[in-house]
C-alpha atoms as a PDB file:
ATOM      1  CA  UNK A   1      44.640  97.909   4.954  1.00  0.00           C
ATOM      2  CA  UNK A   2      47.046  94.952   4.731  1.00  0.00           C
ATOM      3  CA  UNK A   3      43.901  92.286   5.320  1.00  0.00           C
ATOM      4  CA  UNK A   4      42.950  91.988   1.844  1.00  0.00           C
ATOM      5  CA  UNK A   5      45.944  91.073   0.812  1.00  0.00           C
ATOM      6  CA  UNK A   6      47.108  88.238   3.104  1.00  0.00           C
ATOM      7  CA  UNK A   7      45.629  85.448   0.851  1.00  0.00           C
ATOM      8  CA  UNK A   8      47.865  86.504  -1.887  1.00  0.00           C
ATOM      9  CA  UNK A   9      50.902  86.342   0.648  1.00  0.00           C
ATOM     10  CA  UNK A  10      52.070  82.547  -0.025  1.00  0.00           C
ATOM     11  CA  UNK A  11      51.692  83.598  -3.711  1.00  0.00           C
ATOM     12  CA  UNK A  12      53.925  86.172  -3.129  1.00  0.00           C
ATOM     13  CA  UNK A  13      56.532  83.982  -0.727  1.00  0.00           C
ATOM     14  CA  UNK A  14      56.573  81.516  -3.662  1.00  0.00           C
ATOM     15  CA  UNK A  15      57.615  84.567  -6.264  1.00  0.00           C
ATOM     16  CA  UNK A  16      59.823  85.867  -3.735  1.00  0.00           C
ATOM     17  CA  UNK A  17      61.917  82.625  -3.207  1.00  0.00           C
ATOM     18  CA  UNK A  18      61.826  81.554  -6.574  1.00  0.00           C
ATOM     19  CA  UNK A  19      62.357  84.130  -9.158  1.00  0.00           C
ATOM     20  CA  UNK A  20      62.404  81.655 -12.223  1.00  0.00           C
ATOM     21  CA  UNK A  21      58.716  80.771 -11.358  1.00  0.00           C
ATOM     22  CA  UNK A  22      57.970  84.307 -10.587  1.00  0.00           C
ATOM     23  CA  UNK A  23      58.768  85.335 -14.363  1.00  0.00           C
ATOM     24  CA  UNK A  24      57.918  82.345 -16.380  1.00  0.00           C
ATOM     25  CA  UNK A  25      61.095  80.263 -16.351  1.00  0.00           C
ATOM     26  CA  UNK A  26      58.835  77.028 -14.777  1.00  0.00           C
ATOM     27  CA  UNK A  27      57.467  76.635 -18.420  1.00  0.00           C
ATOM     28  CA  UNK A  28      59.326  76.019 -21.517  1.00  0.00           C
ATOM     29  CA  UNK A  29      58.916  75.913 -25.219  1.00  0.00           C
ATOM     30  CA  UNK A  30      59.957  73.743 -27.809  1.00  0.00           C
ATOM     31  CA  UNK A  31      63.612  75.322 -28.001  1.00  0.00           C
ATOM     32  CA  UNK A  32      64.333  74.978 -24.223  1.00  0.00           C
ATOM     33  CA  UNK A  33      63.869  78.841 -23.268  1.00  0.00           C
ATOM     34  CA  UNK A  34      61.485  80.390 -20.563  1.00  0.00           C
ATOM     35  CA  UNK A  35      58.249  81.624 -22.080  1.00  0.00           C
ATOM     36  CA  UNK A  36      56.183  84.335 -19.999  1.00  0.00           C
ATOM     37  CA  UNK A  37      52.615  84.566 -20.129  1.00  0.00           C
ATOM     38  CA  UNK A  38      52.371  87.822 -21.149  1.00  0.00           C
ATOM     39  CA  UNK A  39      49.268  89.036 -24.078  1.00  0.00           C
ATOM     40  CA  UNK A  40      50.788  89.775 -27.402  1.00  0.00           C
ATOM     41  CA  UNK A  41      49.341  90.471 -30.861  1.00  0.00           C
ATOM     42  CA  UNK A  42      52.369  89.714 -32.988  1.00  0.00           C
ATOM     43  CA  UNK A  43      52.113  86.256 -34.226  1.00  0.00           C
ATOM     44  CA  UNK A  44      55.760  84.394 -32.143  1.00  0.00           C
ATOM     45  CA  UNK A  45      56.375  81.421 -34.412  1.00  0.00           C
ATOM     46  CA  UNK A  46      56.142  78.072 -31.646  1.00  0.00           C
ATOM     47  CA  UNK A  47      54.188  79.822 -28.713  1.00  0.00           C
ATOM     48  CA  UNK A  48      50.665  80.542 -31.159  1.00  0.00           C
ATOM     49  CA  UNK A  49      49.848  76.897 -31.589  1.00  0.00           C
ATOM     50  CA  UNK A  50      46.171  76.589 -31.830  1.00  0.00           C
ATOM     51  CA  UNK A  51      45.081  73.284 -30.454  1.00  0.00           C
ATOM     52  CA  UNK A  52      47.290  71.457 -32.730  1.00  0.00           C
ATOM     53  CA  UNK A  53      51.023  71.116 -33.880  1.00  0.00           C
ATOM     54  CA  UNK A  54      50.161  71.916 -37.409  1.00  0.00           C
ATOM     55  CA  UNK A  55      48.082  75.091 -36.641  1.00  0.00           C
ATOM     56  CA  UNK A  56      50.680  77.220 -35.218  1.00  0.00           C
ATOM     57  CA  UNK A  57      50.228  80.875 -37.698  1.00  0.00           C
ATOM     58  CA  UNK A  58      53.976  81.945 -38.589  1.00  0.00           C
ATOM     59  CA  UNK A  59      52.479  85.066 -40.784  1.00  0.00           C
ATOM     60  CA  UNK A  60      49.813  88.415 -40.099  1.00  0.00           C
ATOM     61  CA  UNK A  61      48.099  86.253 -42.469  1.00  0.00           C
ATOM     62  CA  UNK A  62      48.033  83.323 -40.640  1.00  0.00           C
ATOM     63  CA  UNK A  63      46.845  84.521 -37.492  1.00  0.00           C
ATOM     64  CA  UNK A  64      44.121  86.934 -39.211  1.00  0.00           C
ATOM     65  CA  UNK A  65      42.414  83.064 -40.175  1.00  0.00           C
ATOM     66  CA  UNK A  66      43.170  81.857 -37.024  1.00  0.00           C
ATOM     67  CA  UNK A  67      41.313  84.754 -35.355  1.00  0.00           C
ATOM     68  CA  UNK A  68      38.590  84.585 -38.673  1.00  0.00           C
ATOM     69  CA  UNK A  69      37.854  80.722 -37.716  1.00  0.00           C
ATOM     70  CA  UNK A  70      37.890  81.310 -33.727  1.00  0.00           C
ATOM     71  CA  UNK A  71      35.493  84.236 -34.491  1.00  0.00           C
ATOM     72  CA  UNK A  72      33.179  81.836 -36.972  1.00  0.00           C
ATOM     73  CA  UNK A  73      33.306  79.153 -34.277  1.00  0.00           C
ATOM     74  CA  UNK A  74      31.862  81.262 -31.594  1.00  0.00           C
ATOM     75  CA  UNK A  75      29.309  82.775 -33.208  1.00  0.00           C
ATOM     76  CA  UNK A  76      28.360  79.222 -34.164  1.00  0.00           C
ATOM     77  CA  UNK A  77      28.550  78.120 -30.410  1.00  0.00           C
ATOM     78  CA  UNK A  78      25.881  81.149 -29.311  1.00  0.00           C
ATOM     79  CA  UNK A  79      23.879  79.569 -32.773  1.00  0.00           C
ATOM     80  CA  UNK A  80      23.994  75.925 -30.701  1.00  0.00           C
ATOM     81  CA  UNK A  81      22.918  77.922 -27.343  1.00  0.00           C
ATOM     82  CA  UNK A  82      20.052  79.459 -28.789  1.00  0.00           C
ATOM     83  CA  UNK A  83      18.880  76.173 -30.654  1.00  0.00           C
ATOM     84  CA  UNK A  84      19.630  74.197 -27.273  1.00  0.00           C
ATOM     85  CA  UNK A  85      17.199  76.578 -25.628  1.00  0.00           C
ATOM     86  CA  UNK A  86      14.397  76.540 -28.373  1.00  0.00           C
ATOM     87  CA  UNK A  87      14.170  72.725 -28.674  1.00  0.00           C
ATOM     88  CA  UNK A  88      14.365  72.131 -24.676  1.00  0.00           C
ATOM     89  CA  UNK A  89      11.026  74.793 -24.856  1.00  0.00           C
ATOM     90  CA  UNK A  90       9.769  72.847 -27.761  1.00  0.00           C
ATOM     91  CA  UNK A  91      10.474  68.993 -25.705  1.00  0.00           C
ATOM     92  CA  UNK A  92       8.931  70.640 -22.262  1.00  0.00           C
ATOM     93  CA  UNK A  93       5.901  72.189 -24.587  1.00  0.00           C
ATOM     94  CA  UNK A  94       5.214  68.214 -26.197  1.00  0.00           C
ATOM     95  CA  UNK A  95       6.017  67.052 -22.601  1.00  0.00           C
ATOM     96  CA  UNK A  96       3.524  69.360 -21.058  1.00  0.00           C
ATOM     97  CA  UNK A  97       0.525  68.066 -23.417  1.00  0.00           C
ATOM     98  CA  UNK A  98       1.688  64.635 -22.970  1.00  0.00           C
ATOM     99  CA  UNK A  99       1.426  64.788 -18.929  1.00  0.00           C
ATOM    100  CA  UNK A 100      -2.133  66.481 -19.689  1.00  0.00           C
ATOM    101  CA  UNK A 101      -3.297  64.094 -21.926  1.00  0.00           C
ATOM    102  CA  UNK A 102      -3.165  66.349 -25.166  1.00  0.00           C
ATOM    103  CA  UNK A 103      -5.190  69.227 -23.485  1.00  0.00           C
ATOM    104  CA  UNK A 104      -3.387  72.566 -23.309  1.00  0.00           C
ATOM    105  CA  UNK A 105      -0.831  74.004 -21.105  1.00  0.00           C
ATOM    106  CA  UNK A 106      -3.261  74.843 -18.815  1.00  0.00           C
ATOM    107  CA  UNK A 107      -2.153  77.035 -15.059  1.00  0.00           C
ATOM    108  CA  UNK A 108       0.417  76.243 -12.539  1.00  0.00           C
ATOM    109  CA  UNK A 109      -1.403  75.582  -9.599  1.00  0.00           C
ATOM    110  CA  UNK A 110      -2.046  72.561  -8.024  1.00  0.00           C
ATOM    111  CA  UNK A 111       0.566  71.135 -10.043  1.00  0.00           C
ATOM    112  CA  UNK A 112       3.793  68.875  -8.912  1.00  0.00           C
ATOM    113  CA  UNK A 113       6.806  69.843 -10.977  1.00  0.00           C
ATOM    114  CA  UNK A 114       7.053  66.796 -12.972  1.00  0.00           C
ATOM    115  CA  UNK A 115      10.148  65.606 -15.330  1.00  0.00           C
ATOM    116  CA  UNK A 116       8.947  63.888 -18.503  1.00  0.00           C
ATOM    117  CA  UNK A 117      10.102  59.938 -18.643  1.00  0.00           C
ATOM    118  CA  UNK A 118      13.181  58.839 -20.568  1.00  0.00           C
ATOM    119  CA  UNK A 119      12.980  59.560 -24.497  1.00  0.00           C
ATOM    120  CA  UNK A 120      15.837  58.596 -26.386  1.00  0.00           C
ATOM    121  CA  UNK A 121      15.131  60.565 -29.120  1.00  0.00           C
ATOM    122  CA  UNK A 122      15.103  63.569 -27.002  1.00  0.00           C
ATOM    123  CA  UNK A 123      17.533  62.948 -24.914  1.00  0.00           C
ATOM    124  CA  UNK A 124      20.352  62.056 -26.599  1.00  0.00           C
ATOM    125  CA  UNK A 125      20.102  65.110 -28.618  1.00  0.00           C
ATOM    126  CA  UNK A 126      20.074  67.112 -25.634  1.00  0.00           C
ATOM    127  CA  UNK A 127      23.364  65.494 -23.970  1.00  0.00           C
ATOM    128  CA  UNK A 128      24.891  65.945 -27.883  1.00  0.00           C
ATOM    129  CA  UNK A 129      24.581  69.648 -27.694  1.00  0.00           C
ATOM    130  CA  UNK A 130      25.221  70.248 -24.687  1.00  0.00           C
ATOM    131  CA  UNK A 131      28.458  67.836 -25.131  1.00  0.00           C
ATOM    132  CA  UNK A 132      29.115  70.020 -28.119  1.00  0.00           C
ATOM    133  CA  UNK A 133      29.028  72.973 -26.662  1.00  0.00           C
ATOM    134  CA  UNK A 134      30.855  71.849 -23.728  1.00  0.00           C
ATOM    135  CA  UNK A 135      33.677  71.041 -26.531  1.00  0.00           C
ATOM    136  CA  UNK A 136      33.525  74.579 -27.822  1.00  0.00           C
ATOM    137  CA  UNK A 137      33.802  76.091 -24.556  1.00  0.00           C
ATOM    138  CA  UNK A 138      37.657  74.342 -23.574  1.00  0.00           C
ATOM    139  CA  UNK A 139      38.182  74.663 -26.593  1.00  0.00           C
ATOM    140  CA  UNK A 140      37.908  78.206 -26.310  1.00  0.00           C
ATOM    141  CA  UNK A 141      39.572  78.429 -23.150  1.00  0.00           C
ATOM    142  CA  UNK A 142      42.605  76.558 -24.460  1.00  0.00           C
ATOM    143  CA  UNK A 143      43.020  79.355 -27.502  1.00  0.00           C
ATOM    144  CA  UNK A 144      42.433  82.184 -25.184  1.00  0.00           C
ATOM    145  CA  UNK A 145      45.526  80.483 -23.023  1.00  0.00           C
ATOM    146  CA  UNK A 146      47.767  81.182 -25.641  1.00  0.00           C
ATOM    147  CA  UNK A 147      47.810  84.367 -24.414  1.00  0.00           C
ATOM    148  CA  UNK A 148      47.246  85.766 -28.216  1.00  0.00           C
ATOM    149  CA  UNK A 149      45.587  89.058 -28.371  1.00  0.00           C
ATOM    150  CA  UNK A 150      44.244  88.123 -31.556  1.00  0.00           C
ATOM    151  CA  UNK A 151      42.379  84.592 -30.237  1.00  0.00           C
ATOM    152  CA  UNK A 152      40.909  86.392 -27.451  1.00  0.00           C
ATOM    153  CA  UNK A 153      39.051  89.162 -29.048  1.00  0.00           C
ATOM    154  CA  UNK A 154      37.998  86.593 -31.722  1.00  0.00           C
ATOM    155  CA  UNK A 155      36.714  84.617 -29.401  1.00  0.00           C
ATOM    156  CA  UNK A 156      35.196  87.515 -27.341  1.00  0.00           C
ATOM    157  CA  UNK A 157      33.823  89.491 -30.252  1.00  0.00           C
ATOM    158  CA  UNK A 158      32.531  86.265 -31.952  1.00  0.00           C
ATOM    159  CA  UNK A 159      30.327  85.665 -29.063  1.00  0.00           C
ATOM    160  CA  UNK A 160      29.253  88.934 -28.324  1.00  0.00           C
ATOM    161  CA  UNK A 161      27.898  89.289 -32.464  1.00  0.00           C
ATOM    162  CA  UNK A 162      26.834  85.727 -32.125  1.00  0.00           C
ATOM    163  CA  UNK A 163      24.535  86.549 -29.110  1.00  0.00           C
ATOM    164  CA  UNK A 164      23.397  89.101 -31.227  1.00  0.00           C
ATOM    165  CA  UNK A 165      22.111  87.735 -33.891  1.00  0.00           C
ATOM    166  CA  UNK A 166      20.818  84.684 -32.150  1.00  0.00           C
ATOM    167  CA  UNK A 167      20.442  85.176 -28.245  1.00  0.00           C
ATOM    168  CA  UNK A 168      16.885  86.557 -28.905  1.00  0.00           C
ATOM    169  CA  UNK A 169      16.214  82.954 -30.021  1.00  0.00           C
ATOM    170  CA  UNK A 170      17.948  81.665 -26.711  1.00  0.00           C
ATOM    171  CA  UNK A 171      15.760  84.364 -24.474  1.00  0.00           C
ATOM    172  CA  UNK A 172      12.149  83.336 -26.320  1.00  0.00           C
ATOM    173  CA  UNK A 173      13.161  79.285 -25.747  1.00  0.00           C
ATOM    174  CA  UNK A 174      13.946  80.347 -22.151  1.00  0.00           C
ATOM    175  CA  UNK A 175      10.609  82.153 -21.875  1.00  0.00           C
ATOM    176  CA  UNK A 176      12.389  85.457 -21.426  1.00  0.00           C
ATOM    177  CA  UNK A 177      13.017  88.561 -23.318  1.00  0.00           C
END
């Protein structure tokens, strides 16, 4: 019964030995006091900063754009996935006819998976995106470690609606669906 537990036990030591870790008084904010990581909805003026100094909502207002632009941005991330997906089907499609000398697709057997050479035009497209969305995702992560209510179902909902409207495009590049 106790077994499953016993990783968690240093965890636990650590808590037990140091209460100031064990409720947030390791971290600090801006005025010096002990901030626990707790989920709240209620915009705390100093402990909401999104990403930057500046962008820190002190109003209902100002965290209703916050969570308006988080939820924008991730439906625009699941837009980049699905347009990832349908130009790497597109580049293996063109790469495809080019390893069978323009002829069609033709079957699988017999063949040697083969990865096209080196384009530059392709290729650096495809490290952009998937730098960009690489971006999104910490970026994402960071907001959501705010430990605002508000950022994370943004964030949550925008992908889910983003997926959507636009993972069908994602599935189809992938061959799926």
């Amino acid at each position: 019964m106790l077994s499953p537990l016993l990783p968690l036990l240093p965890f636990l030591l650590l808590a037990h030995t140091n209460p100031a870790l064990a409720h947030g008084g390791g971290a600090s904010t801006p005025g010096g006091m002990g901030m626990m990581a707790t989920m709240h909805f209620t915009p705390i003026a100093g402990a909401d900063t999104l990403w930057f100094a500046g962008w820190a909502p002190r109003s209902a207002g100002g965290l209703l754009g916050a969570c308006l632009g988080l939820f924008a941005l991730a439906v625009f991330e699941r837009w980049v996935a699905a347009r990832r997906a349908v130009l790497s089907a597109a580049w293996a499609r063109q790469a495809r006819q080019a390893l069978n000398g323009g002829r069609g697709g033709g079957g699988r057997e017999g063949r040697r998976l083969e990865a096209p050479g080196f384009d530059v035009r392709v290729d650096l497209v495809r490290g952009a995106l998937h730098a960009g969305q690489a971006v999104l995702g910490f970026a994402f992560m960071l907001a959501v470690m705010m430990f605002q209510a508000g950022y994370l179902l943004a964030v949550v909902l925008g992908l889910g609606v983003g997926e959507m409207l636009f993972g069908r495009y994602a599935a189809a590049g992938a061959g799926g669906h």
